[in-house]
PDB file of N, CA and C in Angstrom:
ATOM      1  N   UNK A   1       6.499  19.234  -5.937  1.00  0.00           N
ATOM      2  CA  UNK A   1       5.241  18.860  -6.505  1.00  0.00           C
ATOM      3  C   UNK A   1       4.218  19.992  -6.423  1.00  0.00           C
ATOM      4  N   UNK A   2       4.630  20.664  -5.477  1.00  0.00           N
ATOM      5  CA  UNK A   2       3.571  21.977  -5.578  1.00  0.00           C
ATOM      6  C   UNK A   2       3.464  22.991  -6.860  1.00  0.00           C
ATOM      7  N   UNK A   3       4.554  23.205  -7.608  1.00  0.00           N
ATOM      8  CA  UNK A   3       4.014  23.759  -9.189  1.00  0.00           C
ATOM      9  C   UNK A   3       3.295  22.740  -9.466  1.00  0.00           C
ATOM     10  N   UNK A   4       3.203  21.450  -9.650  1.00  0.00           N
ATOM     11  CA  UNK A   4       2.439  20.901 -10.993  1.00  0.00           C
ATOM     12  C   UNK A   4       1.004  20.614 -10.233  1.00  0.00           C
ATOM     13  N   UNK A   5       0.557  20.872  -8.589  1.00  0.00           N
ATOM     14  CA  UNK A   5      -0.633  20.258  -8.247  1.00  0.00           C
ATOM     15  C   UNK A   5      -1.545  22.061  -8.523  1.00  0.00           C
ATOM     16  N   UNK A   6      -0.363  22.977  -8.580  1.00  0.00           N
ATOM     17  CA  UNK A   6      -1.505  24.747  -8.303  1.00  0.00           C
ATOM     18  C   UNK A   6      -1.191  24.589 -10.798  1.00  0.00           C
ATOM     19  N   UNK A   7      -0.412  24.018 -10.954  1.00  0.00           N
ATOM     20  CA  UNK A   7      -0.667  24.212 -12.498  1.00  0.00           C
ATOM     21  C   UNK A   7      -1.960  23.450 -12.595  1.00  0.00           C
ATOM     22  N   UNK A   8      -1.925  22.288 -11.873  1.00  0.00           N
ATOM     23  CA  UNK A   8      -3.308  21.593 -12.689  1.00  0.00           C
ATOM     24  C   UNK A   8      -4.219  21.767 -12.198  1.00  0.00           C
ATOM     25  N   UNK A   9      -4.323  22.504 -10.753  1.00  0.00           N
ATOM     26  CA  UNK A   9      -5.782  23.336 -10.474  1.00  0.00           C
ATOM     27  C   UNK A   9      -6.203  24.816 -11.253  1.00  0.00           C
ATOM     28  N   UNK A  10      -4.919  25.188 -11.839  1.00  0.00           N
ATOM     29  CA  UNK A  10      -5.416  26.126 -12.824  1.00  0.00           C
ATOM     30  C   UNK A  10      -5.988  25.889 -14.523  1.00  0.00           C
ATOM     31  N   UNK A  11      -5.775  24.565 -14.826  1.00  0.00           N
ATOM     32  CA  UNK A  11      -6.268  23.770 -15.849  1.00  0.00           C
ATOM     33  C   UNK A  11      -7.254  23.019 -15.742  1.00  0.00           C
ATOM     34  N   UNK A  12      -7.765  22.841 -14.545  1.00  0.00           N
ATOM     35  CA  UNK A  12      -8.904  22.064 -14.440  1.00  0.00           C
ATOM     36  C   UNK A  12     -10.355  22.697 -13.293  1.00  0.00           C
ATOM     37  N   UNK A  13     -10.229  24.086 -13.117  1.00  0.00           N
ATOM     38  CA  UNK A  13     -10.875  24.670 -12.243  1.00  0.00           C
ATOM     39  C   UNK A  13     -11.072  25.653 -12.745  1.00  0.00           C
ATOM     40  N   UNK A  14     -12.280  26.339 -12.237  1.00  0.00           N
ATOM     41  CA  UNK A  14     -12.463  28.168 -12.680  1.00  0.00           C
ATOM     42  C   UNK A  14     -13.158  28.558 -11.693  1.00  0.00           C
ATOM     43  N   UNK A  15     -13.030  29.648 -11.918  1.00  0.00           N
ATOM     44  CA  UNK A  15     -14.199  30.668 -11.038  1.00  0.00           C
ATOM     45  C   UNK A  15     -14.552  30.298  -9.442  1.00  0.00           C
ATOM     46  N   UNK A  16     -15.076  29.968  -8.622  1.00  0.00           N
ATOM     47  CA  UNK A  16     -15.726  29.446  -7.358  1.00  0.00           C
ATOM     48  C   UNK A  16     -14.698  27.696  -6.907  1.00  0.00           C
ATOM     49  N   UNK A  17     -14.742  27.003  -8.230  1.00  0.00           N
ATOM     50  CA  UNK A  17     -14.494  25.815  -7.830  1.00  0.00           C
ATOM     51  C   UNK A  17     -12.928  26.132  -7.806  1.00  0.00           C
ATOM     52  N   UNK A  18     -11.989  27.029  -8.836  1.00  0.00           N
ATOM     53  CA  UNK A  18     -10.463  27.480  -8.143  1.00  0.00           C
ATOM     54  C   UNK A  18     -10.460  27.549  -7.175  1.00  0.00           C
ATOM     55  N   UNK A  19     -11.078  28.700  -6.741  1.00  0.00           N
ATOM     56  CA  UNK A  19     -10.726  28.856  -5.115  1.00  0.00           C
ATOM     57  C   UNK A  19     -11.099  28.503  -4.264  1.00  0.00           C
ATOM     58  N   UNK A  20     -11.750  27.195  -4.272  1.00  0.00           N
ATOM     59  CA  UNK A  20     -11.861  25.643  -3.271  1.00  0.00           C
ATOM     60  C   UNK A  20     -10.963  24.948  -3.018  1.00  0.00           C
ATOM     61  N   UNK A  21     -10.502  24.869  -4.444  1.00  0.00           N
ATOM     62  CA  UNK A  21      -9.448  23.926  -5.039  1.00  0.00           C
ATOM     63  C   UNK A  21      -8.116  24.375  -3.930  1.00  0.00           C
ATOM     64  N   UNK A  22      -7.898  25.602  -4.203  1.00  0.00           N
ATOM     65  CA  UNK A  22      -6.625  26.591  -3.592  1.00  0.00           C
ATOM     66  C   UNK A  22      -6.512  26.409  -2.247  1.00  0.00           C
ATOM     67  N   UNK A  23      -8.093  26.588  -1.855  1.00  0.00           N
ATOM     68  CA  UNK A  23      -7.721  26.776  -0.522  1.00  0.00           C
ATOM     69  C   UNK A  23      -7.776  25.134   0.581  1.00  0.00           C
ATOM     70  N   UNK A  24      -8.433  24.130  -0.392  1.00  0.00           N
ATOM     71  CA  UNK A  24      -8.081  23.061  -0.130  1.00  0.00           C
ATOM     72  C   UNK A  24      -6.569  22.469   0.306  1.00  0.00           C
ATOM     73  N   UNK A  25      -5.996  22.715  -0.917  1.00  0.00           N
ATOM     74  CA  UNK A  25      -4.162  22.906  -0.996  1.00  0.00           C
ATOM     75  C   UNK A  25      -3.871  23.586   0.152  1.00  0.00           C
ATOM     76  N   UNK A  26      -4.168  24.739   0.410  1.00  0.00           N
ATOM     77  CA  UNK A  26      -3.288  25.368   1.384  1.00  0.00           C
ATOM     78  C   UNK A  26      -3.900  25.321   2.940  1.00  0.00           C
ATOM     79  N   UNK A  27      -5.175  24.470   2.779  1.00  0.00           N
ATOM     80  CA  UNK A  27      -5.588  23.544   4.407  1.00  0.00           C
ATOM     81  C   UNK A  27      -4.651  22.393   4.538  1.00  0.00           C
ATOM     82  N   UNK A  28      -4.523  21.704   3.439  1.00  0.00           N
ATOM     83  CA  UNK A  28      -3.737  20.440   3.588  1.00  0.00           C
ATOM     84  C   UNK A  28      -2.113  20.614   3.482  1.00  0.00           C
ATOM     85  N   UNK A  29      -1.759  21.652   2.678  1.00  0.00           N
ATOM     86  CA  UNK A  29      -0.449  22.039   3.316  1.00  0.00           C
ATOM     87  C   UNK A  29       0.025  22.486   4.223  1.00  0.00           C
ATOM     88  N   UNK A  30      -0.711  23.580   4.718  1.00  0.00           N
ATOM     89  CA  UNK A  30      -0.789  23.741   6.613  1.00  0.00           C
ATOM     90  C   UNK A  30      -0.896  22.440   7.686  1.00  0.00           C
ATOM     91  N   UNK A  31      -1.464  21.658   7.221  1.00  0.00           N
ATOM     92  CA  UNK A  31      -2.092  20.751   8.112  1.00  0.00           C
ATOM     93  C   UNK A  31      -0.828  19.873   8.257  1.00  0.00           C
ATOM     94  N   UNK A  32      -0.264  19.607   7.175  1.00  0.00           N
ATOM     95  CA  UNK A  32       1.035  18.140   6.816  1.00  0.00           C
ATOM     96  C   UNK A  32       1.779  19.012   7.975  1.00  0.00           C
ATOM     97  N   UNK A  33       2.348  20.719   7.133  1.00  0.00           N
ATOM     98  CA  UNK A  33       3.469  21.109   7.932  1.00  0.00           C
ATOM     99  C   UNK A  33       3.218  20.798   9.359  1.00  0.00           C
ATOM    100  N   UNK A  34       2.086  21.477  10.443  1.00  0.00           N
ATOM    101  CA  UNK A  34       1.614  21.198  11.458  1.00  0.00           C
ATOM    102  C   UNK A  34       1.714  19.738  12.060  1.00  0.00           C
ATOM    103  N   UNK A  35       1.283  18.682  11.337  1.00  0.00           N
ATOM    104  CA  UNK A  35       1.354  17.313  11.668  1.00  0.00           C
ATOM    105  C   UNK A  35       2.617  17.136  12.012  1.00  0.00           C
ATOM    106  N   UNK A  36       3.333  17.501  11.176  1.00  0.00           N
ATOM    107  CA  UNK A  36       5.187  16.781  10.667  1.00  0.00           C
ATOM    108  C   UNK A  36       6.032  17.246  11.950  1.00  0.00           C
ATOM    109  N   UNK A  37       5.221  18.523  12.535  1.00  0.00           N
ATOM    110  CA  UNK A  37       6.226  19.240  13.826  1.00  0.00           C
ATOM    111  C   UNK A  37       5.890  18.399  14.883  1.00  0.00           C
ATOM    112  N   UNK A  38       4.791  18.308  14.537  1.00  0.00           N
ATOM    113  CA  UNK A  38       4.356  17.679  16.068  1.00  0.00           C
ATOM    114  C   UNK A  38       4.477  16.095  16.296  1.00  0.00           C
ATOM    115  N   UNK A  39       4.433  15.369  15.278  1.00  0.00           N
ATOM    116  CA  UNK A  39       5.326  14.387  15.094  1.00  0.00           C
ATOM    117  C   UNK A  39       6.143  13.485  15.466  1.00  0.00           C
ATOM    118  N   UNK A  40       7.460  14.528  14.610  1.00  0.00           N
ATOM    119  CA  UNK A  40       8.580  14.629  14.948  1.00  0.00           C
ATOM    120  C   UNK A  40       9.121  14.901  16.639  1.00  0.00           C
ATOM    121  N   UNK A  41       8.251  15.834  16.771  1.00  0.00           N
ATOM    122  CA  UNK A  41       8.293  15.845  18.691  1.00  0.00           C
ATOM    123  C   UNK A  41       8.338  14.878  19.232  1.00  0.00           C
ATOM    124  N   UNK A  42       7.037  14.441  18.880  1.00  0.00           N
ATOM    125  CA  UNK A  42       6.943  13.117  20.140  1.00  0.00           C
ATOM    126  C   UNK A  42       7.764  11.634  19.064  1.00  0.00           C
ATOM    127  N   UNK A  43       8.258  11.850  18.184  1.00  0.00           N
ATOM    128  CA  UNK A  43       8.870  10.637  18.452  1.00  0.00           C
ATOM    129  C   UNK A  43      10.619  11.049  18.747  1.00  0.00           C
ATOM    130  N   UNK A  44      11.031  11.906  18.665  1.00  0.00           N
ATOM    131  CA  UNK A  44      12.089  12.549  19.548  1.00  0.00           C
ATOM    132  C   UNK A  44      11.947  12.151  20.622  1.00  0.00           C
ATOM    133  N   UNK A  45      11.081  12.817  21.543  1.00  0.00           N
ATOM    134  CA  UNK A  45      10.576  13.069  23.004  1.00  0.00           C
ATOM    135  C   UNK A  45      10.574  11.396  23.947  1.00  0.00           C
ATOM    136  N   UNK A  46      10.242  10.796  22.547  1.00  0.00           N
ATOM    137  CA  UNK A  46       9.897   8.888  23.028  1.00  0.00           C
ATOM    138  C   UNK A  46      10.923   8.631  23.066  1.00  0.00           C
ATOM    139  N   UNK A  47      12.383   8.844  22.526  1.00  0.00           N
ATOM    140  CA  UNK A  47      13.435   8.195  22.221  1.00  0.00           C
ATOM    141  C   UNK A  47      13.497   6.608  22.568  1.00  0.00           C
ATOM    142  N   UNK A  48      12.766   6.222  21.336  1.00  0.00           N
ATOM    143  CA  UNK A  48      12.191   4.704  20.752  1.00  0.00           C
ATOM    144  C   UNK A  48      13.824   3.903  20.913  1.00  0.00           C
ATOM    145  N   UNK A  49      13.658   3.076  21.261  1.00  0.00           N
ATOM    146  CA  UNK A  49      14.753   1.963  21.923  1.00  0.00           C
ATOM    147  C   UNK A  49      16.428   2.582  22.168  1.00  0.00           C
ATOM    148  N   UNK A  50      16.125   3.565  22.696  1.00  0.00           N
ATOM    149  CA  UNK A  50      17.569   4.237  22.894  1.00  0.00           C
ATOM    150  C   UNK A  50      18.094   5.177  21.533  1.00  0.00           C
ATOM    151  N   UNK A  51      17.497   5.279  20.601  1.00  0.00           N
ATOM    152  CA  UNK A  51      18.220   6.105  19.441  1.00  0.00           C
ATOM    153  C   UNK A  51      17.867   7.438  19.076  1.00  0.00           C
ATOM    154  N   UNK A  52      17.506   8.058  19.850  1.00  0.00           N
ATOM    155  CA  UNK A  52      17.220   9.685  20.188  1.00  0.00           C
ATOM    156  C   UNK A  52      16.644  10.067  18.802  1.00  0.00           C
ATOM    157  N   UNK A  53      17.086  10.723  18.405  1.00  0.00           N
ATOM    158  CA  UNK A  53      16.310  11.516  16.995  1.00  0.00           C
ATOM    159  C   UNK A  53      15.895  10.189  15.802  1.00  0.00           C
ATOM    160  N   UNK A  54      16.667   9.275  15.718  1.00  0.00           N
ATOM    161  CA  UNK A  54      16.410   8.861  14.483  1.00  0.00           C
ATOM    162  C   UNK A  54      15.337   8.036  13.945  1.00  0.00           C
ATOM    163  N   UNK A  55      15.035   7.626  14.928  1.00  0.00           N
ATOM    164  CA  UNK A  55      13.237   6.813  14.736  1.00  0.00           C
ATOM    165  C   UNK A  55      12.272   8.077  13.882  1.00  0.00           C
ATOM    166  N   UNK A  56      12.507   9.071  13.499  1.00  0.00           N
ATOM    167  CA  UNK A  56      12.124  10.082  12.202  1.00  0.00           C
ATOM    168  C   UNK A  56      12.007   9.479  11.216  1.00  0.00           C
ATOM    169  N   UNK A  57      13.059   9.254  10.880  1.00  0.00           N
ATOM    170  CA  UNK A  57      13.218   8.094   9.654  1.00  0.00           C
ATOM    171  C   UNK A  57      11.902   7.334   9.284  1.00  0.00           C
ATOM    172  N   UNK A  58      11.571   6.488  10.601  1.00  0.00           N
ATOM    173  CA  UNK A  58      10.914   5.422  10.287  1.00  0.00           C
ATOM    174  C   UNK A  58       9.459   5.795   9.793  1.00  0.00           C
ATOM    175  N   UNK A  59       9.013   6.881  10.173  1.00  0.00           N
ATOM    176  CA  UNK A  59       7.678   7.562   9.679  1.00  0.00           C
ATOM    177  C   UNK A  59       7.225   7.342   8.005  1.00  0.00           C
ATOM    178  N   UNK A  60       7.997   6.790   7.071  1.00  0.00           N
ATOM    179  CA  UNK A  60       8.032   6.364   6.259  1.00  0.00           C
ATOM    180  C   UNK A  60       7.890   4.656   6.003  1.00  0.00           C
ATOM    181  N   UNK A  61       7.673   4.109   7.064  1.00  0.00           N
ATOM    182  CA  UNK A  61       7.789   2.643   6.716  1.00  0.00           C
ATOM    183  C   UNK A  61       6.223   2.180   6.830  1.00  0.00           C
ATOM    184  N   UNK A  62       5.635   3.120   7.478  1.00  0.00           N
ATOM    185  CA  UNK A  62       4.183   2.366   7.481  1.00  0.00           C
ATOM    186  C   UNK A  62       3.383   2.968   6.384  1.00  0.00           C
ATOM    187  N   UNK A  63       3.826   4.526   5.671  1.00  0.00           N
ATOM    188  CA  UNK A  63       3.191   5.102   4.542  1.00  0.00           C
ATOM    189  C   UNK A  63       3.858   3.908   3.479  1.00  0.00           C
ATOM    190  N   UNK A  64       4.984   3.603   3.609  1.00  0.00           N
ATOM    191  CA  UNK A  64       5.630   3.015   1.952  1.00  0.00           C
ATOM    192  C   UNK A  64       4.615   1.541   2.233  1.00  0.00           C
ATOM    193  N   UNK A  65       4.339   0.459   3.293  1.00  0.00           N
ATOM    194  CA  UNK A  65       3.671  -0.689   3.702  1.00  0.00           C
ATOM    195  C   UNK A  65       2.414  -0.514   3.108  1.00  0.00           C
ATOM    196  N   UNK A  66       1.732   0.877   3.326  1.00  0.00           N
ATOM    197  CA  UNK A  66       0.032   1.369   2.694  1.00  0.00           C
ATOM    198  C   UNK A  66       0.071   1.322   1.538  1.00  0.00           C
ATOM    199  N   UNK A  67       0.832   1.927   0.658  1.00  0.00           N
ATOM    200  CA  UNK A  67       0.775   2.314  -0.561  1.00  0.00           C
ATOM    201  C   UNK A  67       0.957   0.743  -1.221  1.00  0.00           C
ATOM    202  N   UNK A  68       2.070   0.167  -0.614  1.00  0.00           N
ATOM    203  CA  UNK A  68       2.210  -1.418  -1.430  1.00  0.00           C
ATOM    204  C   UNK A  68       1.613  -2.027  -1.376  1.00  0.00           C
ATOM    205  N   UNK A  69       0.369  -1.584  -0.014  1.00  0.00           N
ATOM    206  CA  UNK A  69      -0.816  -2.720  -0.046  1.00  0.00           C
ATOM    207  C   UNK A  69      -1.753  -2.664  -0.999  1.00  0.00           C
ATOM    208  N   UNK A  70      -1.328  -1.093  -1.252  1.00  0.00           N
ATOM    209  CA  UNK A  70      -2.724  -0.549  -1.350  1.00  0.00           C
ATOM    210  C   UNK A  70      -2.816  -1.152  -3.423  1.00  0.00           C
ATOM    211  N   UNK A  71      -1.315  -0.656  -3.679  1.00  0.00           N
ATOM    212  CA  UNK A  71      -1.318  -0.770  -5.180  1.00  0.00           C
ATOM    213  C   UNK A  71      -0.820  -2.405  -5.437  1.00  0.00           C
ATOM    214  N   UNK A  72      -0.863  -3.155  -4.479  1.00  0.00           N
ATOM    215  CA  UNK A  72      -0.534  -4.998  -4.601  1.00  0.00           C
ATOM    216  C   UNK A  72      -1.280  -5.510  -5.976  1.00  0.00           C
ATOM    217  N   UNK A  73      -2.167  -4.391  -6.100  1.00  0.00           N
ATOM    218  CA  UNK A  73      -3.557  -4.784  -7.351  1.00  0.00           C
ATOM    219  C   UNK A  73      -3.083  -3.931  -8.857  1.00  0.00           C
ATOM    220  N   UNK A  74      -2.684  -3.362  -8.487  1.00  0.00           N
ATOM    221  CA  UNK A  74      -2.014  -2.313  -9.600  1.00  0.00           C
ATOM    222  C   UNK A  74      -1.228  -3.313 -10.474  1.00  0.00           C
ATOM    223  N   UNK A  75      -1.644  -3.058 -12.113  1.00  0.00           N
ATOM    224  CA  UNK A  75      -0.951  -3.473 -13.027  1.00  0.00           C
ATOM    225  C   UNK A  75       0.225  -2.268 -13.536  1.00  0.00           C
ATOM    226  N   UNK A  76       1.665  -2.426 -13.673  1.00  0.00           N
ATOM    227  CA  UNK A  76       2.314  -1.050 -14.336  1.00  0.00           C
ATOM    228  C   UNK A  76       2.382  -1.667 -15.303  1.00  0.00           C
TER     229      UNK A  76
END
């Protein structure tokens, strides 16, 4: 997804507000990577009901729960 989010900051930005835009992106892409290590650590480190690494996985069940709440209102 990163070509099409730096294509459409180059279609929808110029001058001063690009390189907000840019460096926005590359705070929040630093930041995810950073988050995701550290993370992943501690839910390793917890080894959540006996299953060592794989409670990773689950880091996805409370983002996919948000989003369904969130779009419960959403017509497709």
């Amino acid at each position: 997804m990163v070509p099409q989010v730096l294509s459409g900051i180059q279609v929808h930005f110029s001058g001063a507000e690009r390189t907000r835009a840019q460096g926005l992106l590359v705070l929040t892409l630093s930041g995810g990577a950073v988050a995701g290590q550290v993370l992943g650590g501690v839910l390793v480190s917890a080894n959540l009901f006996g299953l060592t690494w794989r409670p990773i996985f689950l880091i996805n069940v409370p983002v996919g729960v948000a989003l369904l709440a969130r779009c419960s209102t959403c017509t497709w």
